[in-house]
Protein backbone atom coordinates (compact mmCIF):
# COMPACT_ATOMS: atom_id res chain seq x y z
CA UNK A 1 7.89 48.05 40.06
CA UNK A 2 7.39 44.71 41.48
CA UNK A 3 7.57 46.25 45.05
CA UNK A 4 5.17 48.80 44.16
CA UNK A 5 2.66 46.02 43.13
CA UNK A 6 3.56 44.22 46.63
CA UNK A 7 2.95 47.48 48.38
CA UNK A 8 -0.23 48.10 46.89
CA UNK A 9 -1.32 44.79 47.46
CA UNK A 10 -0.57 44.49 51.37
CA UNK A 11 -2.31 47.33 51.68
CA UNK A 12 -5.20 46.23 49.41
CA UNK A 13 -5.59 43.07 52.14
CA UNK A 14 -5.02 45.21 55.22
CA UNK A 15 -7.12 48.47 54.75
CA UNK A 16 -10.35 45.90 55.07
CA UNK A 17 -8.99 44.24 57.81
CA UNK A 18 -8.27 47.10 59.59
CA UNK A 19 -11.92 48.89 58.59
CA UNK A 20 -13.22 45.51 60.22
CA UNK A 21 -12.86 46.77 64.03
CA UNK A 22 -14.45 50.17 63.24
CA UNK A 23 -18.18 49.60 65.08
CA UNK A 24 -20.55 52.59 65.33
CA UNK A 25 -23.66 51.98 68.52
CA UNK A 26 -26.10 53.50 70.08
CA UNK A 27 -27.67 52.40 73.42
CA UNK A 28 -30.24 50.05 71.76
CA UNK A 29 -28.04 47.95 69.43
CA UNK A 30 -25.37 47.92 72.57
CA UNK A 31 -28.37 46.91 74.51
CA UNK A 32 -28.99 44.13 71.69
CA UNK A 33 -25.28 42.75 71.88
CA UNK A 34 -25.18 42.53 75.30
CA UNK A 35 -27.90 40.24 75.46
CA UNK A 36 -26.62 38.21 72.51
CA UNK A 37 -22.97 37.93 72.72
CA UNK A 38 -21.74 38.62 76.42
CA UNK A 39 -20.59 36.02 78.45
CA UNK A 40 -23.09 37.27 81.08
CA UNK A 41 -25.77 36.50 78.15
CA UNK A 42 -24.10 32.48 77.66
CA UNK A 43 -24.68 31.94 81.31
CA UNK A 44 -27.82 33.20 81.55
CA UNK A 45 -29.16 30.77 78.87
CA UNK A 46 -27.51 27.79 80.01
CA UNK A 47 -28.46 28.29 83.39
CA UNK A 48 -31.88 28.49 82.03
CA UNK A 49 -31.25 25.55 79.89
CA UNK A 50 -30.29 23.63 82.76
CA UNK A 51 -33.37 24.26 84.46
CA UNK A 52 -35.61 23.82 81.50
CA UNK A 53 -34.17 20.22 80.86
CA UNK A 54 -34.23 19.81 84.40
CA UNK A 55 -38.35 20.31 83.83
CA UNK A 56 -38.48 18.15 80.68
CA UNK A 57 -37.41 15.19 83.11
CA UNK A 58 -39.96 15.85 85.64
CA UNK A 59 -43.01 15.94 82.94
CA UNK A 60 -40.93 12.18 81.73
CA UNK A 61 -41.13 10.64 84.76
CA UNK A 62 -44.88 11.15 84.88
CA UNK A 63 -45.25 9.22 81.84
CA UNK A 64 -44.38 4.96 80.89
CA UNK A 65 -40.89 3.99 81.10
CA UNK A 66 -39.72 1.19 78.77
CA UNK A 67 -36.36 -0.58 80.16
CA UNK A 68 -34.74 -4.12 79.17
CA UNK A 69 -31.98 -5.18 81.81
CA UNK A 70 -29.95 -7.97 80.44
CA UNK A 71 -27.12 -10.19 81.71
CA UNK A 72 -25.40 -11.94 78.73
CA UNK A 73 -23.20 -14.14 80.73
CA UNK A 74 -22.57 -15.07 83.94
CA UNK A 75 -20.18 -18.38 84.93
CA UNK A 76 -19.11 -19.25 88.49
CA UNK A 77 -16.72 -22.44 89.31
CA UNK A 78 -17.34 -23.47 93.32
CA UNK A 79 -16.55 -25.78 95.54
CA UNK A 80 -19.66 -26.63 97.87
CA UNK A 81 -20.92 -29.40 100.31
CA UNK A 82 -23.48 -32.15 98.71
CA UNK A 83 -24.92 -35.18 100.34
CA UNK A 84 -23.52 -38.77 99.31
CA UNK A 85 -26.32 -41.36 99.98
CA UNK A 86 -23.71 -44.00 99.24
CA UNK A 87 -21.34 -42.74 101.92
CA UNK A 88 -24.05 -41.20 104.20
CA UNK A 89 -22.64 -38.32 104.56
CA UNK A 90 -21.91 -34.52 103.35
CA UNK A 91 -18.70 -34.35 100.95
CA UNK A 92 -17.44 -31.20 98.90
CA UNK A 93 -17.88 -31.14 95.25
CA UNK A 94 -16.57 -29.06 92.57
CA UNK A 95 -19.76 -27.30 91.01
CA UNK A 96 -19.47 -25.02 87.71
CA UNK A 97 -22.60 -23.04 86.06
CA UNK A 98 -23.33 -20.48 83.22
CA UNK A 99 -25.87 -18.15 83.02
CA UNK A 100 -27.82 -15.58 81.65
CA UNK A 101 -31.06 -13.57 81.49
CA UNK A 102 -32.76 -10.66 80.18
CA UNK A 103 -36.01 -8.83 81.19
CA UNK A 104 -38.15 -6.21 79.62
CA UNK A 105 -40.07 -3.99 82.38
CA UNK A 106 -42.72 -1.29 81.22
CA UNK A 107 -43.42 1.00 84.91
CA UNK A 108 -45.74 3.95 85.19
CA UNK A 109 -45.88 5.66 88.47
CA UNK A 110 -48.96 7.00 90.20
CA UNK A 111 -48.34 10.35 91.53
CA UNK A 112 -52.01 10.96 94.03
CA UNK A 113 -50.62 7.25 96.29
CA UNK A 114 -46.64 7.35 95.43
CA UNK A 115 -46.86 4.08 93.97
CA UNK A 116 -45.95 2.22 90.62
CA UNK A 117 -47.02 -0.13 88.51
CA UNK A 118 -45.36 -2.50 86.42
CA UNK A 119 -45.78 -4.66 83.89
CA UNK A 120 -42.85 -6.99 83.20
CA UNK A 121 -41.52 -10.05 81.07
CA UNK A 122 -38.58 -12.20 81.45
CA UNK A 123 -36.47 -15.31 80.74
CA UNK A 124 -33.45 -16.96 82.26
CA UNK A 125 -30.81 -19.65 80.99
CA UNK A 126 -28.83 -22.22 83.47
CA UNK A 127 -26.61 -24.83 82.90
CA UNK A 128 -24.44 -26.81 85.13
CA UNK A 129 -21.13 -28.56 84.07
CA UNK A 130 -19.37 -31.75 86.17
CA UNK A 131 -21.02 -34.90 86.59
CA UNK A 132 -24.39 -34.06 86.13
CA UNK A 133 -24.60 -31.94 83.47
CA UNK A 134 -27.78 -30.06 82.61
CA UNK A 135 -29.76 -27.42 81.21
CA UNK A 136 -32.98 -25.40 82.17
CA UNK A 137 -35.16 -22.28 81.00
CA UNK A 138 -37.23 -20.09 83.50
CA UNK A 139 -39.44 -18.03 81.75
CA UNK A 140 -41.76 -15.68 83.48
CA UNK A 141 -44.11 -14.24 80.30
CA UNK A 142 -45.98 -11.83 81.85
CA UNK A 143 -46.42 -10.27 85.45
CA UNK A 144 -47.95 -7.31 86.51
CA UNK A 145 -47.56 -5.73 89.71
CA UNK A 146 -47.72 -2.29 91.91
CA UNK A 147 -45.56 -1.21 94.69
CA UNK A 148 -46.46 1.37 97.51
CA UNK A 149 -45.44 2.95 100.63
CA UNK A 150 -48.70 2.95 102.40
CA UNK A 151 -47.65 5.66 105.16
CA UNK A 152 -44.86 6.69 103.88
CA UNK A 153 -43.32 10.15 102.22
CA UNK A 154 -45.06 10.98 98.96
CA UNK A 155 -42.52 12.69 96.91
CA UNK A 156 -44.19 12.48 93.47
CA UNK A 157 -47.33 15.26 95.46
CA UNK A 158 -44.28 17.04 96.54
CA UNK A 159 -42.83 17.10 93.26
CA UNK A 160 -45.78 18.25 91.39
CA UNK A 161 -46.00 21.14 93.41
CA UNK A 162 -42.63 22.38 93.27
CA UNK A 163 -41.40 21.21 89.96
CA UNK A 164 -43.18 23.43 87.97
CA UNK A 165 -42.67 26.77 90.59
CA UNK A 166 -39.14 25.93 89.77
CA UNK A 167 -39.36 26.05 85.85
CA UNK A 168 -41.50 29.23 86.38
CA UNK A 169 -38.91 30.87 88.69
CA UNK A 170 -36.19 29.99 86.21
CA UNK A 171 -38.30 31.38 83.45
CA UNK A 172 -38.30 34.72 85.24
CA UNK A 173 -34.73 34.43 86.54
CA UNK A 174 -33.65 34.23 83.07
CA UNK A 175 -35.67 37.70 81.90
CA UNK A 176 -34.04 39.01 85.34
CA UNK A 177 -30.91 38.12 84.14
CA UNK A 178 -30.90 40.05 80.77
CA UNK A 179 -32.24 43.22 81.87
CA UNK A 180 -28.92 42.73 84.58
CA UNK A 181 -26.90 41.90 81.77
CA UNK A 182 -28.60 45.35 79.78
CA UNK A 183 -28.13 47.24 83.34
CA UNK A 184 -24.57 46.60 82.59
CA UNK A 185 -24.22 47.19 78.99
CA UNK A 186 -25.93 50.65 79.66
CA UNK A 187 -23.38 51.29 81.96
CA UNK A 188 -20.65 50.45 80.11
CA UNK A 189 -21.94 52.60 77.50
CA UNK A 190 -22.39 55.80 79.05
CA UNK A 191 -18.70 55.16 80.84
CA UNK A 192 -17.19 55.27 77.59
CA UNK A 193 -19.74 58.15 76.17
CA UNK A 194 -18.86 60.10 79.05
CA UNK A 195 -14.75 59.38 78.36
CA UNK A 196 -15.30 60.57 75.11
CA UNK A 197 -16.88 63.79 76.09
CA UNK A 198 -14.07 63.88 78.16
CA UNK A 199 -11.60 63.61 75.59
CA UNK A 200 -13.39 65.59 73.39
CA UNK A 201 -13.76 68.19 75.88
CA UNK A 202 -9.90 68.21 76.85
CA UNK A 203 -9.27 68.18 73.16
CA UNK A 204 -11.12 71.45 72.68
CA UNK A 205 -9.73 72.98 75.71
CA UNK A 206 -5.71 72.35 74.50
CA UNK A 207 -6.71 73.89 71.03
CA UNK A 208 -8.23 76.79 72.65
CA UNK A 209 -5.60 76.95 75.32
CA UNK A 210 -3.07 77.01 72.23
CA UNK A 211 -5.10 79.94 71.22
CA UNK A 212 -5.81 81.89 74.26
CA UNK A 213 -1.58 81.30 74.94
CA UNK A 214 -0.81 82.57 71.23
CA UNK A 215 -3.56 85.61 71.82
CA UNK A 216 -2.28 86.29 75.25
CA UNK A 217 1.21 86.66 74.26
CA UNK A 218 0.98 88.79 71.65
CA UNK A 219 -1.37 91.01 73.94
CA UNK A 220 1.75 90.64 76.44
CA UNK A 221 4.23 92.26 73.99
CA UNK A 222 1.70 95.23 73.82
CA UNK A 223 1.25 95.53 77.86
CA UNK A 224 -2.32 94.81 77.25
CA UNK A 225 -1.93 91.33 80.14
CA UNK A 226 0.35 91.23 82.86
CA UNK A 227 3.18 88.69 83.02
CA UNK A 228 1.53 86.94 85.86
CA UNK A 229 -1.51 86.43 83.39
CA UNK A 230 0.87 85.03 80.79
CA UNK A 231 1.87 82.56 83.04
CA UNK A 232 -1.32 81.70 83.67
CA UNK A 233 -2.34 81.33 80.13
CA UNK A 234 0.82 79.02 79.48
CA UNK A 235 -0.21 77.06 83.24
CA UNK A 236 -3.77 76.59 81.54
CA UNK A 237 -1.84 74.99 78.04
CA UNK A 238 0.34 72.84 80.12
CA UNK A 239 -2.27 71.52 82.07
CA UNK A 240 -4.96 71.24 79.11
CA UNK A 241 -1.97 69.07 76.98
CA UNK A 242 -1.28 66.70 80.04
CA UNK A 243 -5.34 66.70 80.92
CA UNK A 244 -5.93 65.57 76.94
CA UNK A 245 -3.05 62.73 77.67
CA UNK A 246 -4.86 61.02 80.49
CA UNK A 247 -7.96 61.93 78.65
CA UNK A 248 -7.27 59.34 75.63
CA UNK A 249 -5.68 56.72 78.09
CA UNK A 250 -9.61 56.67 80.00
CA UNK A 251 -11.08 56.25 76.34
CA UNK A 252 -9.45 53.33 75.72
CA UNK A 253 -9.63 51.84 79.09
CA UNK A 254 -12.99 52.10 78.65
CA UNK A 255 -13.74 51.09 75.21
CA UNK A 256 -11.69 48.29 75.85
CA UNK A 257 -14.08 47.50 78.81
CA UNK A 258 -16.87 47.85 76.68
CA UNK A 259 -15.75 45.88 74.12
CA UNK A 260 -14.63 42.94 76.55
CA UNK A 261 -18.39 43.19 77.66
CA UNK A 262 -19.93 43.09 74.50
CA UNK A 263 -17.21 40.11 73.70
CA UNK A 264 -16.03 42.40 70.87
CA UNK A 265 -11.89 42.38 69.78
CA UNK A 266 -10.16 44.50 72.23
CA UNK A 267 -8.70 46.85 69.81
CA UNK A 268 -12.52 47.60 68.49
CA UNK A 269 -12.82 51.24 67.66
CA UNK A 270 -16.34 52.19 68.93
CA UNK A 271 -18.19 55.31 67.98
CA UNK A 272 -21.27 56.12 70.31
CA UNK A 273 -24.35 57.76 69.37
CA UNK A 274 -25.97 59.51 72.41
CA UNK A 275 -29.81 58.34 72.83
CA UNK A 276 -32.54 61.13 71.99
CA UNK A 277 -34.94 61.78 75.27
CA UNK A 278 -38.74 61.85 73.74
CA UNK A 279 -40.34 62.49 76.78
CA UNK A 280 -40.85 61.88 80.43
CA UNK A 281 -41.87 58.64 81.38
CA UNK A 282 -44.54 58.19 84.28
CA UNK A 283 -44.24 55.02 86.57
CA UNK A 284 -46.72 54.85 89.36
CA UNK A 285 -45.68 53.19 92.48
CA UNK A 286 -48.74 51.31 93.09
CA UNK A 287 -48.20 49.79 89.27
CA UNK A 288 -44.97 49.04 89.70
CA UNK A 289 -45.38 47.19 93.25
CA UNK A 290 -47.87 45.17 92.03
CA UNK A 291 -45.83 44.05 88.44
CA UNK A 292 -42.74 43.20 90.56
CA UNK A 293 -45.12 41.05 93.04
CA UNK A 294 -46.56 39.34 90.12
CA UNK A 295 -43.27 38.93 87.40
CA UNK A 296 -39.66 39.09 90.43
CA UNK A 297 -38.10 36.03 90.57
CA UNK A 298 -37.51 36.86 94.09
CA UNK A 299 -41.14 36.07 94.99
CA UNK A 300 -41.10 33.01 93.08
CA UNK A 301 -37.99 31.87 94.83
CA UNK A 302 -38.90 32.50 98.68
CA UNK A 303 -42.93 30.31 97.88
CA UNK A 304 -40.41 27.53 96.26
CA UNK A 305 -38.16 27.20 99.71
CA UNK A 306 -41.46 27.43 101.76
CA UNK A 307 -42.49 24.94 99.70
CA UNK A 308 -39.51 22.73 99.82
CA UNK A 309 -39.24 23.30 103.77
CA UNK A 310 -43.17 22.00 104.03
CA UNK A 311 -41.85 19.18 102.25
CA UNK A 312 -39.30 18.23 104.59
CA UNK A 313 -41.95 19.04 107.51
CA UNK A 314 -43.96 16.64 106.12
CA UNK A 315 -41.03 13.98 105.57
CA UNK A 316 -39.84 14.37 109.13
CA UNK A 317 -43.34 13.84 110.88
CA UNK A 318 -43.92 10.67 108.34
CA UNK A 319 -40.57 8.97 108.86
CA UNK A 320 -40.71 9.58 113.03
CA UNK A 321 -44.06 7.39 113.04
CA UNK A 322 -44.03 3.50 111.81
CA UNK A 323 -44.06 2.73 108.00
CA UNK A 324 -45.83 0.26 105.96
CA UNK A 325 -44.80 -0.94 102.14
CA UNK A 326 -47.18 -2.91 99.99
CA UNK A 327 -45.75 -4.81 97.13
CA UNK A 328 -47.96 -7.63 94.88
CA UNK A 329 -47.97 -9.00 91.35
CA UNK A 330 -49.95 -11.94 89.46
CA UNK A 331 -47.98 -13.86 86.17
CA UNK A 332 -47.32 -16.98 84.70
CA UNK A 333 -43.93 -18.59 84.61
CA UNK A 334 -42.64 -21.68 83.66
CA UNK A 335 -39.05 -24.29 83.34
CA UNK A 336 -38.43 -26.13 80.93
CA UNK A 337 -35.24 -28.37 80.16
CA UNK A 338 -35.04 -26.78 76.45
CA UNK A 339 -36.22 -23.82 75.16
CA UNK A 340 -39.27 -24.59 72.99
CA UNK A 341 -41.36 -25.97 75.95
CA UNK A 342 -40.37 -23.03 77.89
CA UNK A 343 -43.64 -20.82 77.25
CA UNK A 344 -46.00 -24.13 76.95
CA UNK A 345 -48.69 -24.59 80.00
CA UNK A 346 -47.41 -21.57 81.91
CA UNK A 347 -48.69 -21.98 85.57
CA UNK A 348 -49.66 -18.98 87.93
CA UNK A 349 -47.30 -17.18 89.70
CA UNK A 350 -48.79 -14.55 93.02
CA UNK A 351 -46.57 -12.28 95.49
CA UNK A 352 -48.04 -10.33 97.91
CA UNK A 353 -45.57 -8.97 100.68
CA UNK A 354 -46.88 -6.76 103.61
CA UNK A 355 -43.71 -4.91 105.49
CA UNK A 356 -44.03 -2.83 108.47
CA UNK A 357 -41.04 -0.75 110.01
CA UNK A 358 -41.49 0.13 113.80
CA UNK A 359 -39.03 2.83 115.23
CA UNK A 360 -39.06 1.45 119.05
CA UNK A 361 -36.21 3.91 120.17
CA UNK A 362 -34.01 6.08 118.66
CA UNK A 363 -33.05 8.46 121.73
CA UNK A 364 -34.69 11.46 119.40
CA UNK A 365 -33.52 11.83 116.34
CA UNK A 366 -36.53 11.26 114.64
CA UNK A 367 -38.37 14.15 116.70
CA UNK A 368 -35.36 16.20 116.32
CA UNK A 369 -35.27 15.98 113.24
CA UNK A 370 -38.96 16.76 112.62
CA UNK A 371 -38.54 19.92 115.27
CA UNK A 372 -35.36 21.33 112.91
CA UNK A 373 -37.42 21.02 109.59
CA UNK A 374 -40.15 23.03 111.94
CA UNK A 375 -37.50 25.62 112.75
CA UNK A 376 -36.10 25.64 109.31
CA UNK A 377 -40.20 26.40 107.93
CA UNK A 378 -40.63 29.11 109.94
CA UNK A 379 -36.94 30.62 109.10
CA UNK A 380 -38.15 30.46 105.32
CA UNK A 381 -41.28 32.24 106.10
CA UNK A 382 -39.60 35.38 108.11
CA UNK A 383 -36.68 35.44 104.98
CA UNK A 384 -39.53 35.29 102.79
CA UNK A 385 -40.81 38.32 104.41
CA UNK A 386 -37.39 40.03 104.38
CA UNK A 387 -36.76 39.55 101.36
CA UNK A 388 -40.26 41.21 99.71
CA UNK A 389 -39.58 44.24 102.03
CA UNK A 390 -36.35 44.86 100.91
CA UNK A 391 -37.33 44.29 97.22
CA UNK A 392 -39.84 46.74 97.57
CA UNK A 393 -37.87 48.93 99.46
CA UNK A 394 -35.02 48.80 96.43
CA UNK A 395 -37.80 48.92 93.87
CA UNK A 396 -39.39 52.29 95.35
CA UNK A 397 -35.89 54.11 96.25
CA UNK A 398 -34.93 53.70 92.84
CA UNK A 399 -38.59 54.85 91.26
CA UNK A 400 -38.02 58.42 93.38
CA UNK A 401 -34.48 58.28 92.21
CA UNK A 402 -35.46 57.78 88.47
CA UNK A 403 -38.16 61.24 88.52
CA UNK A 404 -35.72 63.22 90.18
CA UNK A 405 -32.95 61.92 87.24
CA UNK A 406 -35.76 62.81 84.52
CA UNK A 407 -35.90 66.62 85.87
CA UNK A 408 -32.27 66.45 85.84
CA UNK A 409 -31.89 65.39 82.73
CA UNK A 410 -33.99 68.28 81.49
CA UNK A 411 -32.27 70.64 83.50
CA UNK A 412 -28.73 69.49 82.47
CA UNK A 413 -29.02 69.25 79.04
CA UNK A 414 -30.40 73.13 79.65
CA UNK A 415 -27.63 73.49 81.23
CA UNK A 416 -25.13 72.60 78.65
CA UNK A 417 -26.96 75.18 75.87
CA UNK A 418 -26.40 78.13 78.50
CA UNK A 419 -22.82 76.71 79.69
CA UNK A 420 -21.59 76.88 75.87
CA UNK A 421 -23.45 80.25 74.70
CA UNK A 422 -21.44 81.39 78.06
CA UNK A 423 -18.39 79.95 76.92
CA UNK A 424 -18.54 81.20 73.48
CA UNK A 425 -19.33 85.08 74.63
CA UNK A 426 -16.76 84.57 77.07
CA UNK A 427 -14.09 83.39 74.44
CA UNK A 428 -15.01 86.40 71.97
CA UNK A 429 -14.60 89.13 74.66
CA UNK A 430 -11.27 87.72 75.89
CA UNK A 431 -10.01 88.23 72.38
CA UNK A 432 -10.80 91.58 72.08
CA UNK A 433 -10.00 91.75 75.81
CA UNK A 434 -12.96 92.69 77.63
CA UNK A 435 -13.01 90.06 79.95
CA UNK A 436 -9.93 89.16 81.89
CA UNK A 437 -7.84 85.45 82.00
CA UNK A 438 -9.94 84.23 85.30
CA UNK A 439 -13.05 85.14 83.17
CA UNK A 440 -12.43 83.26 80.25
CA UNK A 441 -10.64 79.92 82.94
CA UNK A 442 -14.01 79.59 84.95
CA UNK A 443 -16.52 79.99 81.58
CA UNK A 444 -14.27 77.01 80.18
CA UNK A 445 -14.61 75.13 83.47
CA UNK A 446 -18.09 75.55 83.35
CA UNK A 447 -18.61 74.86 80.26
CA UNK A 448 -16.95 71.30 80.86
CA UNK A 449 -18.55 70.81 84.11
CA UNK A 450 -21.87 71.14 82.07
CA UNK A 451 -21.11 68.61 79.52
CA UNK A 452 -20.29 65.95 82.15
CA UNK A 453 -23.25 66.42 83.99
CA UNK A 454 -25.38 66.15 81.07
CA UNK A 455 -23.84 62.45 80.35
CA UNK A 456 -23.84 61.76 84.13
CA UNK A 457 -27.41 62.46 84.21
CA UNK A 458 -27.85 60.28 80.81
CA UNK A 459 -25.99 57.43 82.84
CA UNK A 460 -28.07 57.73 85.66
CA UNK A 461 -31.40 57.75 84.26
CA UNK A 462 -30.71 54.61 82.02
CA UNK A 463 -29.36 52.68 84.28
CA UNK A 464 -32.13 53.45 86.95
CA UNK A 465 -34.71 53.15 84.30
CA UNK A 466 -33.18 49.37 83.30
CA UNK A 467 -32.68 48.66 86.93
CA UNK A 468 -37.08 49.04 87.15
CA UNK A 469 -37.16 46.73 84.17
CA UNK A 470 -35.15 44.50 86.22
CA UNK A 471 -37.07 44.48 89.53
CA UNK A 472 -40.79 44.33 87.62
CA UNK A 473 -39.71 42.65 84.59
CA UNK A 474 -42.18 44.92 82.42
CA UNK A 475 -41.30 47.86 79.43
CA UNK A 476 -43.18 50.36 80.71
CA UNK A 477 -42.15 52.51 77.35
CA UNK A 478 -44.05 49.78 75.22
CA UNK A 479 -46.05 48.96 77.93
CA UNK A 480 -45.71 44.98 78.24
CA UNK A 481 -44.63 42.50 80.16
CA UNK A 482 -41.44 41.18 79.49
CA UNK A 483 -42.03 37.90 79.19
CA UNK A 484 -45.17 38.16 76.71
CA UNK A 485 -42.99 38.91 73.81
CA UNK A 486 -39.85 36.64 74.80
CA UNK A 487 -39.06 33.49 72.92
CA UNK A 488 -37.66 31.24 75.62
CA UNK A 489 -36.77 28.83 72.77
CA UNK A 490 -34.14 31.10 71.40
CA UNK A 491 -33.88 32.92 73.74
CA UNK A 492 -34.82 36.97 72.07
CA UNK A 493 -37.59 39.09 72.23
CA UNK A 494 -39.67 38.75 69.49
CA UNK A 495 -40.15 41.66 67.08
């Protein structure tokens, strides 16, 4: 009794656990996984993240920076030369100080000159040990000041160009990225759907084989086949049983290869659900040209290096001439032997430093420099050029491909109706023996032939249909852009 209880109970525990990897989909909820659980989907959005933070530092270096820099402690023991009056001359002496400072520096830098200003406060602590011990305060309570390159490389112009192309591109790499990701997942869908069919196929041709075998023996015993058609029948069995074998070994290769995909357990038992055609879908060339133009990464990618190589253009041709840096500030500082007197009667403090770098020879680097950032431009411009006309090239190869796929798909799934009325009439006749053992062999193989088509032609006119979501970035069965309805925050479409 007590086993029976134990029994029952193990399989109380397993039966849930093993109902737990039973998973029914169709193409849209696959579709839906994909984008949420693949690792495909993970890198997506933290290569977008990456790129979005990489933003978010840009916009905070336009604004005020607060920074303190401190130096707690700082003690050096020396030996250096001093001047004895009483001796009238230089002797070495043992010399030992401590100090410290801290300073608190608010910066804001001015993007139209490539300058910065500053505003900055600071104090500083000395004291020397020996002989002559003492003790002083520097305090400096306020300076302001701006530093600038005055014909030198602007990057923060640069940067405000190309910063935000970037985050835009990245934006639209990421969309590009999950309709990859669902080119995949449909893909792996209609691999397993059309093992499946397979199997299912196979299966239905060994238990019919089984039949045709039992059928055609009997009719053997009566003279009604020949023995060579016997054989044939029991050829057709043997082959049907070992075709059903290798059958079930691609259905789990490839729901296993789905699952992996969808980041699913591998032992997942997956049931498909074949999407329903509603109707032809229409996608003009001209339309579809002009989307991917506006919404392809790829566009956005070749103006950012044709940006970036102007950049270095202009860096080149600055950095061959002569250069000239500005640098001034006005404050108050003051010393002080103790601290309280430190901030008292503060006097004026001014810098103002003028430096000017002359290249006099450098046997051509700069200017060959400057000519290979030339070279380098016009390289980005011609693979900018490539690279549209091979988009668009890709983009209207796979629009022709996609109409001729919808007639297909019409035709095939035609095709499978006539195939298995065939098959059917075929199978009835044989029994009564109207129709001979070849008869009945090529209505089965076309009945099969028609069933794999039918999910061939499924497989290719989702995937070239996802493939033009891809390229233009656009739902042209909702009719709207991609990126309208997609939260870049989480990272989903919106509802």
């Amino acid at each position: 009794m007590k086993k029976t209880i134990l029994i029952l109970l193990a399989a109380f525990i397993l039966l849930p656990l093993q109902a737990q990897h039973k998973l029914k989909l169709n193409l849209k909820r696959t579709i839906e996984l994909a984008n949420d659980s693949s690792l495909q989907a993970f890198m997506a959005q933290n290569r977008y993240l990456s790129s979005y933070w990489q933003f978010r530092s840009f916009k905070a270096e336009r604004l005020p920076s607060l920074s303190m820099n401190l130096r707690p402690a700082s003690y050096y023991r020396y030996i250096t030369t001093r001047y004895d009056s009483n001796l009238d001359r230089d002797v070495y002496r043992s010399q030992q100080t401590f100090s410290a400072g801290a300073a608190l520096t608010l910066s804001q830098n001015f993007d139209p000159l490539g300058g910065s200003f500053y505003l900055e406060t600071d104090l500083d602590y000395m004291r020397a040990f020996g002989v002559n011990k003492a003790s002083q305060f520097s305090a400096t309570p306020i300076r302001i000041g701006y530093t600038q390159n005055l014909l030198g490389f602007n990057a923060f112009k640069w940067d405000k160009k190309i910063e935000p192309l970037k985050y835009e591109k990245a934006k639209k790499q990421f969309l590009y990225n999950t309709e990859a990701t669902s080119e995949q997942a449909v893909k792996h869908f209609f691999n397993l759907a059309l093992a499946q069919a397979k199997y299912r196929l196979a299966k239905d041709n060994q238990e019919s084989t089984d039949t045709l075998y039992a059928i055609g023996r009997m009719r053997h015993k009566i003279a009604a086949i020949s023995q060579a058609e016997l054989l044939t029948l029991r050829l057709d069995k043997i082959n049907a049983e070992n075709t059903l074998k290798n059958a079930e070994i691609s259905v789990k290769r490839a729901m296993q290869s789905l699952a992996v995909f969808l980041n699913l357990e591998k032992n997942t038992e997956i049931e498909l659900e074949l999407p329903a055609i509603t109707g032809l879908i229409h996608i003009a060339s001209d339309q579809a040209l002009a989307l991917a133009q506006s919404n392809n990464p790829t566009y956005l990618e070749q103006q950012q290096n044709i940006l970036e190589a102007e950049q270095n253009v202009s860096k080149t041709k600055i950095q061959s001439r002569f250069n000239a840096s500005l640098s001034a500030s006005v404050g108050l500082n003051q010393v002080a032997d103790n601290f309280s007197n430190v901030y008292k009667h503060p006097l004026s403090q001014e810098l103002a430093t003028l430096t000017i770098s002359i290249p006099l020879m450098d046997w051509g680097v700069r200017k060959g420099k400057y000519n290979m950032a030339l070279n380098n431009l016009e390289i980005a411009r011609i693979q900018a050029r490539q690279e549209a006309v091979s988009l668009e090239e890709d983009l209207l190869t796979t629009l022709s491909d996609f109409d001729v796929q919808q007639n297909m798909l019409s035709s095939a799934l035609e095709a499978v109706d006539l195939a298995e009325q065939a098959y059917e009439q075929t199978r009835q006749r044989f029994i009564i023996g109207k129709v001979d053992v070849n008869s009945m062999t090529l209505a089965q193989n076309r009945q099969q032939e028609a069933q794999q088509n039918y999910i061939q032609a499924q497989l290719n006119y989702w995937a070239d249909y996802y493939k033009i979501r891809k390229l233009t970035l656009f739902d042209f069965e909702s009719g709207f852009s991609l990126s309208d309805k997609f939260d870049f925050n989480l990272g989903r479409y919106s509802r």
